[in-house]
N, C-alpha and C. Protein backbone atom coordinates (compact mmCIF):
# COMPACT_ATOMS: atom_id res chain seq x y z
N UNK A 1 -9.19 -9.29 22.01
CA UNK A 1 -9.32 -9.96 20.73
C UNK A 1 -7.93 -9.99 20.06
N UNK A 2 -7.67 -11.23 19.24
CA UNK A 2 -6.20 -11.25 19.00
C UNK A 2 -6.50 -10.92 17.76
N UNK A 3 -5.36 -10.22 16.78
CA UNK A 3 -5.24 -10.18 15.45
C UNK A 3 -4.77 -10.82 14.31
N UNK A 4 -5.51 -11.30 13.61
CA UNK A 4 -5.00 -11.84 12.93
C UNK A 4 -4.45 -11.15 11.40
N UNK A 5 -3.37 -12.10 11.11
CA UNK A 5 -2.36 -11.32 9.82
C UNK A 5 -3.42 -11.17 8.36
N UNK A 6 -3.30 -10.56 7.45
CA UNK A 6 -3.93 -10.44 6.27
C UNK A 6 -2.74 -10.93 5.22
N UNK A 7 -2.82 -11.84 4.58
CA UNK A 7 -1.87 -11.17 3.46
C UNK A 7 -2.38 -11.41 1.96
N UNK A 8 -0.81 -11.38 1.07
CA UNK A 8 -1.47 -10.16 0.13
C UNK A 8 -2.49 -11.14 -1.16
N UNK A 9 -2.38 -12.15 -1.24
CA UNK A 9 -3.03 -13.38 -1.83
C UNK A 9 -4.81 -12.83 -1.65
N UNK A 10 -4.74 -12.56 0.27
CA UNK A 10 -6.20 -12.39 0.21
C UNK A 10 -6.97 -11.24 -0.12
N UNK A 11 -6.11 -10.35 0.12
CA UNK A 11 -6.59 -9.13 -0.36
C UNK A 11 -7.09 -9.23 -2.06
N UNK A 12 -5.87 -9.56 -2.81
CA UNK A 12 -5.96 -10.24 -4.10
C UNK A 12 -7.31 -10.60 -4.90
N UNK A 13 -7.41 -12.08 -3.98
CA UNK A 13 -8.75 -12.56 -4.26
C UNK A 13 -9.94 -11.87 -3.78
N UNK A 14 -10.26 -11.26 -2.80
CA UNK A 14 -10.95 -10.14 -2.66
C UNK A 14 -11.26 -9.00 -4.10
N UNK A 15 -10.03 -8.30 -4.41
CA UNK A 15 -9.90 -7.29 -5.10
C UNK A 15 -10.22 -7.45 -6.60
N UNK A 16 -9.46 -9.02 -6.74
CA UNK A 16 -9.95 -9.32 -8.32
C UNK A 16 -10.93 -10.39 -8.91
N UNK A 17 -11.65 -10.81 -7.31
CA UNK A 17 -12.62 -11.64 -7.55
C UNK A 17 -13.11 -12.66 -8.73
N UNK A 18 -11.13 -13.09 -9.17
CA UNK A 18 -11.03 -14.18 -10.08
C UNK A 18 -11.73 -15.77 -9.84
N UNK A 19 -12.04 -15.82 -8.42
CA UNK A 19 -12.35 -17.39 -7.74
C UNK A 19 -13.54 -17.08 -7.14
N UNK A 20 -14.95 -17.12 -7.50
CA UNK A 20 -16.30 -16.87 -6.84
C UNK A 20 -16.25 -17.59 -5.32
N UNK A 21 -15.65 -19.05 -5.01
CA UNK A 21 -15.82 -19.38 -3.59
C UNK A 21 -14.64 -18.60 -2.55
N UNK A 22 -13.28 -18.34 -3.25
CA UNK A 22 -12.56 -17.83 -2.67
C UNK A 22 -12.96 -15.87 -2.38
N UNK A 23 -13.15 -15.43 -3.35
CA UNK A 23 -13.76 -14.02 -3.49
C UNK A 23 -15.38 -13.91 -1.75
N UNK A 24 -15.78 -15.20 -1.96
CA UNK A 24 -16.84 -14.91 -0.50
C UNK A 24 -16.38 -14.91 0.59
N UNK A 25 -15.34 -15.42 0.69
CA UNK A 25 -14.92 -16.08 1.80
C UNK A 25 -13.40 -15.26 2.29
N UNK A 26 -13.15 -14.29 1.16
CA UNK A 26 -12.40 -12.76 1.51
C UNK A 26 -13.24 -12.23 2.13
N UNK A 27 -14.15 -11.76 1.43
CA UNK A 27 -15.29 -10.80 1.56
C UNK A 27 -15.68 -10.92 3.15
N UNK A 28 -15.97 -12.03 3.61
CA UNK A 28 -16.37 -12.16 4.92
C UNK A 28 -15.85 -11.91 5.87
N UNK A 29 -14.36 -11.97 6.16
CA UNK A 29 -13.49 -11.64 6.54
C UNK A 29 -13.49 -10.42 6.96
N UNK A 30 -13.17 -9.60 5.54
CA UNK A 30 -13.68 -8.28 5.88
C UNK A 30 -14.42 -7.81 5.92
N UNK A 31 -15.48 -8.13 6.38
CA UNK A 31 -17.01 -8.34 6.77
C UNK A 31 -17.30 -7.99 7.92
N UNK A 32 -16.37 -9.18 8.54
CA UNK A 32 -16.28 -9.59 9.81
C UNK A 32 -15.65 -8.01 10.46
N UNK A 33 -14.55 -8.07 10.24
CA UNK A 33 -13.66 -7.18 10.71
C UNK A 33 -14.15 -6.01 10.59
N UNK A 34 -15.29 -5.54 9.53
CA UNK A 34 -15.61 -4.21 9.86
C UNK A 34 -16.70 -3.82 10.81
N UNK A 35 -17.31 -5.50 11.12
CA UNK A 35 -18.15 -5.58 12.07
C UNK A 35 -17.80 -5.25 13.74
N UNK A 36 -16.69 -5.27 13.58
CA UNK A 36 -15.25 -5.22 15.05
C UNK A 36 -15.60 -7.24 15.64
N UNK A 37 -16.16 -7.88 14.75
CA UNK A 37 -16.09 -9.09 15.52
C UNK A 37 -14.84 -10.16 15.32
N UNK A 38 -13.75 -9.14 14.21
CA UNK A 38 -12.59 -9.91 14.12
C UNK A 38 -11.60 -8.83 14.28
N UNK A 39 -10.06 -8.39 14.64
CA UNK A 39 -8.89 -7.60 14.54
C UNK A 39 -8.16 -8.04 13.37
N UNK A 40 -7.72 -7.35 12.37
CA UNK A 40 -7.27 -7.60 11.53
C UNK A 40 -6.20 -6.58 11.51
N UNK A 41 -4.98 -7.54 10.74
CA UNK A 41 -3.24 -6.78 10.63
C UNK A 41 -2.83 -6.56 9.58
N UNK A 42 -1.99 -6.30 8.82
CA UNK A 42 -0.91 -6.56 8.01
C UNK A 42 -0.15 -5.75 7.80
N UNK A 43 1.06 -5.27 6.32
CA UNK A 43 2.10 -5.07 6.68
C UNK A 43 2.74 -4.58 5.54
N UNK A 44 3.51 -2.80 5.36
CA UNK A 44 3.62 -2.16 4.93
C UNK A 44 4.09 -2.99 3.20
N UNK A 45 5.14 -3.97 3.46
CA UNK A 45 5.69 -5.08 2.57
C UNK A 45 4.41 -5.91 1.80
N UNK A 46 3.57 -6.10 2.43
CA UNK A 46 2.15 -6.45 1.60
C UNK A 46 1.54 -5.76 0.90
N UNK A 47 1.40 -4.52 1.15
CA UNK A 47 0.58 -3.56 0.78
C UNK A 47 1.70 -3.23 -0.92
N UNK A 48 2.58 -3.19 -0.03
CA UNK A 48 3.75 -2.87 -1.70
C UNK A 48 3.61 -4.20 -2.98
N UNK A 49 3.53 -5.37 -1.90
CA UNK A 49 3.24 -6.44 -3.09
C UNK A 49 1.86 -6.54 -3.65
N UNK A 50 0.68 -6.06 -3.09
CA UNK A 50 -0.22 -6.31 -3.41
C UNK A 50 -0.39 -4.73 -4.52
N UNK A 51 0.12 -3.73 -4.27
CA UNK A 51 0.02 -2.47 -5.23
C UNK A 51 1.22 -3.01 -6.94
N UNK A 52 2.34 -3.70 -6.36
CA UNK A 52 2.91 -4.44 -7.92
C UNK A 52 2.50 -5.72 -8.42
N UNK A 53 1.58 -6.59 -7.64
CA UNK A 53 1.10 -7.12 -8.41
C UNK A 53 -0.19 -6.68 -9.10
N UNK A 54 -1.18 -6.11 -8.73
CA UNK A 54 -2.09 -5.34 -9.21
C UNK A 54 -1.64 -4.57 -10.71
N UNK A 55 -0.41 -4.13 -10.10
CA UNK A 55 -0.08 -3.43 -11.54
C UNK A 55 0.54 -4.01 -12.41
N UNK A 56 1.45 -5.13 -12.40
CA UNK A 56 2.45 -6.16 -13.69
C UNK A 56 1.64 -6.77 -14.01
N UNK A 57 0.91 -7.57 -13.14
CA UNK A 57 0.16 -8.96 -13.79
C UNK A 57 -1.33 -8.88 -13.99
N UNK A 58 -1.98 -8.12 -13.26
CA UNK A 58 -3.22 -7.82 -13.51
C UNK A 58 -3.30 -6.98 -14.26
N UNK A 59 -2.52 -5.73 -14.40
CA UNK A 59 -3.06 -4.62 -15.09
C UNK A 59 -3.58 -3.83 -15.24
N UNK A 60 -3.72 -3.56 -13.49
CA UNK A 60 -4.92 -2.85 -12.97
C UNK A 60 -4.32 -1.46 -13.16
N UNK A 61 -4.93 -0.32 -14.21
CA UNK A 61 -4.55 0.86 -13.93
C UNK A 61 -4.08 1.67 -12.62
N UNK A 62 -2.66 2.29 -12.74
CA UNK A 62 -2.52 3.28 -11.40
C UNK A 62 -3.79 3.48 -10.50
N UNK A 63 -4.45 4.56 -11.36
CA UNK A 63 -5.82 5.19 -10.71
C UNK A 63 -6.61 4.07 -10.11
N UNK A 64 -6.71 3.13 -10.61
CA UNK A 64 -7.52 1.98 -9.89
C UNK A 64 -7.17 1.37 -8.60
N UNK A 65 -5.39 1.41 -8.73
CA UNK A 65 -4.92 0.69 -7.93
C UNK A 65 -5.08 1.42 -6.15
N UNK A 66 -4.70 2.82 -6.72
CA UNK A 66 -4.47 3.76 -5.59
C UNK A 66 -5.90 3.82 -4.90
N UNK A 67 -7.11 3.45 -5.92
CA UNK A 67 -8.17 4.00 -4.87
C UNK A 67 -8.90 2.70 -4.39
N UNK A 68 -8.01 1.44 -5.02
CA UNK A 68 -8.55 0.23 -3.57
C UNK A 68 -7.28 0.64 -2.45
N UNK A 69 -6.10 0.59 -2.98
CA UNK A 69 -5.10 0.60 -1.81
C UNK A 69 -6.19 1.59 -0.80
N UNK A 70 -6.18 2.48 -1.04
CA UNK A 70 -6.70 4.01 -0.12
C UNK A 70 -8.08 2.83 0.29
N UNK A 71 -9.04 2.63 0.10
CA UNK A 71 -9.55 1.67 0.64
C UNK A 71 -8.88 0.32 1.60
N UNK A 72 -8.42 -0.08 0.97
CA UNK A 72 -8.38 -0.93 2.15
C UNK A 72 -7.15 -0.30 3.15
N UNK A 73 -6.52 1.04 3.32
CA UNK A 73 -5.67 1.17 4.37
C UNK A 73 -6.87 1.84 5.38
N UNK A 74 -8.10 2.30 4.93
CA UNK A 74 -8.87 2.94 5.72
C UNK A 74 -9.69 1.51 6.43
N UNK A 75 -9.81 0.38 5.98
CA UNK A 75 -10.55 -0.31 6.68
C UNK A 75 -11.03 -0.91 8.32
N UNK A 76 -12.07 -0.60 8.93
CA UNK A 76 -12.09 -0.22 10.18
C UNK A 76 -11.66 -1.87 10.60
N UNK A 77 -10.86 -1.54 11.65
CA UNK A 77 -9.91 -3.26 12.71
C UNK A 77 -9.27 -3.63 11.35
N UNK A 78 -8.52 -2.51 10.84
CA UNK A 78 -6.82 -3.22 10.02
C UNK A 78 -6.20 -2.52 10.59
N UNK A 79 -5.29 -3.32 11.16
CA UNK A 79 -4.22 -2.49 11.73
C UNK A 79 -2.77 -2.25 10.61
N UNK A 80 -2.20 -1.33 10.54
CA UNK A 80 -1.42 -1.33 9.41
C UNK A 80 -0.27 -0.64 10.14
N UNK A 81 1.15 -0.74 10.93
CA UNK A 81 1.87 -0.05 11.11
C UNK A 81 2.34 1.57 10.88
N UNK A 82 2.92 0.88 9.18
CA UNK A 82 3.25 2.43 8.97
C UNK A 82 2.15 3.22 8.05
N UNK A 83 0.61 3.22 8.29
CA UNK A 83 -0.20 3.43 7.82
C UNK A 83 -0.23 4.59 7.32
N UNK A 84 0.24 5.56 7.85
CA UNK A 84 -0.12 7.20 7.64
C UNK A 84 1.08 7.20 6.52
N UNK A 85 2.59 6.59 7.00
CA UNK A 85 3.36 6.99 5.52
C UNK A 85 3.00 6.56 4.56
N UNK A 86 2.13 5.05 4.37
CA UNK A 86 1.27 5.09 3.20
C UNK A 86 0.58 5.51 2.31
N UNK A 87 -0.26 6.05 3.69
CA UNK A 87 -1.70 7.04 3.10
C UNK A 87 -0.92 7.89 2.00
N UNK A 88 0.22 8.96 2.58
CA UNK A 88 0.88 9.67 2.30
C UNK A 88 1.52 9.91 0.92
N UNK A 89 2.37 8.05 0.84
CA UNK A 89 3.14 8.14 -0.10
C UNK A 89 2.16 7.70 -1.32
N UNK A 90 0.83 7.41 -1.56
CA UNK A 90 -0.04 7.34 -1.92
C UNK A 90 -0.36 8.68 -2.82
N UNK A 91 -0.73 9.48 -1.58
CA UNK A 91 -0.64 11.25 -2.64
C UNK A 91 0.56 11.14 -3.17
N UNK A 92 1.65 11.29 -2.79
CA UNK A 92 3.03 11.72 -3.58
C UNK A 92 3.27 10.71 -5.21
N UNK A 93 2.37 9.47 -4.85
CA UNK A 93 2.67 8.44 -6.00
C UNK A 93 1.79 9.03 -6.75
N UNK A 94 0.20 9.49 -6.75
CA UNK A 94 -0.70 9.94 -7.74
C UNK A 94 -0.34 11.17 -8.42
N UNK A 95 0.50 11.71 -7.51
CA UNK A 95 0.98 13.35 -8.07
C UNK A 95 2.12 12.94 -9.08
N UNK A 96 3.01 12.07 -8.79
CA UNK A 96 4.26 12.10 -9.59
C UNK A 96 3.94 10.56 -10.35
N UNK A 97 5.32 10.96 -11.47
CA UNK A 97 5.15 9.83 -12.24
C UNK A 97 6.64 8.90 -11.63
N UNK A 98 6.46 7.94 -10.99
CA UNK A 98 7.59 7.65 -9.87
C UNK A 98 6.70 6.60 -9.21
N UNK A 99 7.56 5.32 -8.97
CA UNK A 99 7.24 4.13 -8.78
C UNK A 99 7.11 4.34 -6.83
N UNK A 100 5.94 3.34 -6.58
CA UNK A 100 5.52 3.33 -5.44
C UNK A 100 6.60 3.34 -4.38
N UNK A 101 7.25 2.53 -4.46
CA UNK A 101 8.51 2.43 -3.41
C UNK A 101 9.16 3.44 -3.23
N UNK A 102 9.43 4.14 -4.35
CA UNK A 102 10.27 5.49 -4.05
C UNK A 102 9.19 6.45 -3.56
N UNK A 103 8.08 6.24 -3.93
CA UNK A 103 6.99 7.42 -3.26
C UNK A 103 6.88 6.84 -1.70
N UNK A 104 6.94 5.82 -0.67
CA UNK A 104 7.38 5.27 -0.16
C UNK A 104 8.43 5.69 0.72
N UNK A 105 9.68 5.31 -0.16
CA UNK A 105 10.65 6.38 0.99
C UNK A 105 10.88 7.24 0.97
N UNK A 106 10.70 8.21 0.32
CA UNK A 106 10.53 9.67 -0.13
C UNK A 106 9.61 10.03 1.50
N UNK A 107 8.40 9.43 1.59
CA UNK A 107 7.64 9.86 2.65
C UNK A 107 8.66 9.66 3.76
N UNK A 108 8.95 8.19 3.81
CA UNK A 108 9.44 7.67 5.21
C UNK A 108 10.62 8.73 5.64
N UNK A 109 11.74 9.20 4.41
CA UNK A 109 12.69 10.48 5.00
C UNK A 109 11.89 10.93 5.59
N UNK A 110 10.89 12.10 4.75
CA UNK A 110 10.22 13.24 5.76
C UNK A 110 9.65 12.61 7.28
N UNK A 111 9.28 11.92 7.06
CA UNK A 111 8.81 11.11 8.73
C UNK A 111 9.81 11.20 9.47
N UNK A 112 11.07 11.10 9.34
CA UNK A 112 12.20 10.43 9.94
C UNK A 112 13.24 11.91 9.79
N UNK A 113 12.74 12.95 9.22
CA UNK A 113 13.81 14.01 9.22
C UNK A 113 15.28 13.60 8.15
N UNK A 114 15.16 13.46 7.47
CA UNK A 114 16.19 12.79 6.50
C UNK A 114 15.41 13.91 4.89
N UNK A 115 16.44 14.12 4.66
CA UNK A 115 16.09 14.62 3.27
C UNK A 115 17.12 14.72 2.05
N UNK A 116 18.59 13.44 2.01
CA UNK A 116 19.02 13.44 1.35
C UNK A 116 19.54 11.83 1.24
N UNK A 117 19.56 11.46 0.54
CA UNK A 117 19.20 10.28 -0.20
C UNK A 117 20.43 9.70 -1.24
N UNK A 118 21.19 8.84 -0.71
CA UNK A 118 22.45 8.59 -1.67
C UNK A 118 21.29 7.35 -3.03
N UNK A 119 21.40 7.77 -4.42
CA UNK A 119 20.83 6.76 -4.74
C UNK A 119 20.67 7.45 -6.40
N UNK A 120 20.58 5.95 -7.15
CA UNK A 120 21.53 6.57 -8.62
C UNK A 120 19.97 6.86 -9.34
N UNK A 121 18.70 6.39 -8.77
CA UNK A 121 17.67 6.53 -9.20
C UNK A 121 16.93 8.25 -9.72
N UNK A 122 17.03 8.61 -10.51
CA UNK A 122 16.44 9.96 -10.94
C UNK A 122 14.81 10.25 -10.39
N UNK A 123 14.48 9.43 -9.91
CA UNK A 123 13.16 9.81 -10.14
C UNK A 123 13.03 10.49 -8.81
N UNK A 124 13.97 10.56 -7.77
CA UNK A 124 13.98 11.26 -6.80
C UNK A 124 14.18 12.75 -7.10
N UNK A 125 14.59 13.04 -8.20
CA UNK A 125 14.98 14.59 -8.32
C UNK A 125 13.30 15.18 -8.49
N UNK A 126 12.48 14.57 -8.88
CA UNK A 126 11.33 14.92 -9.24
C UNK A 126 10.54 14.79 -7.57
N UNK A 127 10.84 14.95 -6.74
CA UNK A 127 10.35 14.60 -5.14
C UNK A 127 10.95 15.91 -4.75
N UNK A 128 9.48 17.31 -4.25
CA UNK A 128 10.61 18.47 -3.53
C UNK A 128 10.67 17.88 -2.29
N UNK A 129 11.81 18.76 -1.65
CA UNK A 129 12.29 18.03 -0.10
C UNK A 129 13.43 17.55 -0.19
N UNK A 130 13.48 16.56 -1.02
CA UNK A 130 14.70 15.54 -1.49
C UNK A 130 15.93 15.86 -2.30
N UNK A 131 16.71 15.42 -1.56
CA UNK A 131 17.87 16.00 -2.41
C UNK A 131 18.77 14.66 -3.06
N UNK A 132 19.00 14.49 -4.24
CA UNK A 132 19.33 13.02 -4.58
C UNK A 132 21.10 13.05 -4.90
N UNK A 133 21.38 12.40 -4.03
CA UNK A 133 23.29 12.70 -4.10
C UNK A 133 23.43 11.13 -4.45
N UNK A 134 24.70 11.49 -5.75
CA UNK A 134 25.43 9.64 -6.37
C UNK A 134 26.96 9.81 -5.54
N UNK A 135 26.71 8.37 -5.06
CA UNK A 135 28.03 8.31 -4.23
C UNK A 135 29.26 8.17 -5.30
């Protein structure tokens, strides 16, 4: 079975079920896919756009946001690459007050054995592990 891509539009309409014909026709999809009668993909860069748009333009509280994200990274036939540093940077984002991306690579160092970080951003000092050096 081949996979097909998700992106972040559909998740979107899914999530904020602004368009009743478009909102069914998400839905089915992942319907489908949890049925295993479709493979479904997408991609760490989606997941980040679909967690800031949720939050600028919709308005969807943090807490809200984190527990569809955490939903849909668990969804059975999505394949998600770097899934687990997600999951991950997910806890580290609910624990701290620190924007997704940096909760993000904060994980991806520890994955990768890296724990110092040239970068003028403060909110890394608040990440243990991390050590935040200004060039």
């Amino acid at each position: 079975m081949r996979k097909k891509f998700i992106d972040t539009n559909i998740f979107l309409r899914y999530l904020i079920k602004d368009d009743s014909s478009k909102y069914h026709k998400c839905r089915e999809v992942f319907k489908r896919a949890i049925e295993g009668k479709i493979y479904l993909a997408t991609s760490g860069m989606v997941i980040a756009e679909l967690i800031w748009t949720l939050l600028s333009y919709y308005k969807v509280s943090k807490a809200d946001v984190i527990e569809k994200i955490s939903i849909i990274i668990s969804t059975e036939n999505l394949y998600i690459h770097d899934k687990d540093i997600i999951a991950d940077a997910l806890v580290l984002y609910s624990r701290k007050n620190i924007d997704y991306i940096d909760a993000y690579n904060a994980v991806f160092m520890k994955y990768h054995g890296v724990n110092e970080i040239y970068s003028h951003d403060k909110d890394f000092d608040a990440i243990e592990g991390v050590k935040r050096l200004e060039p």
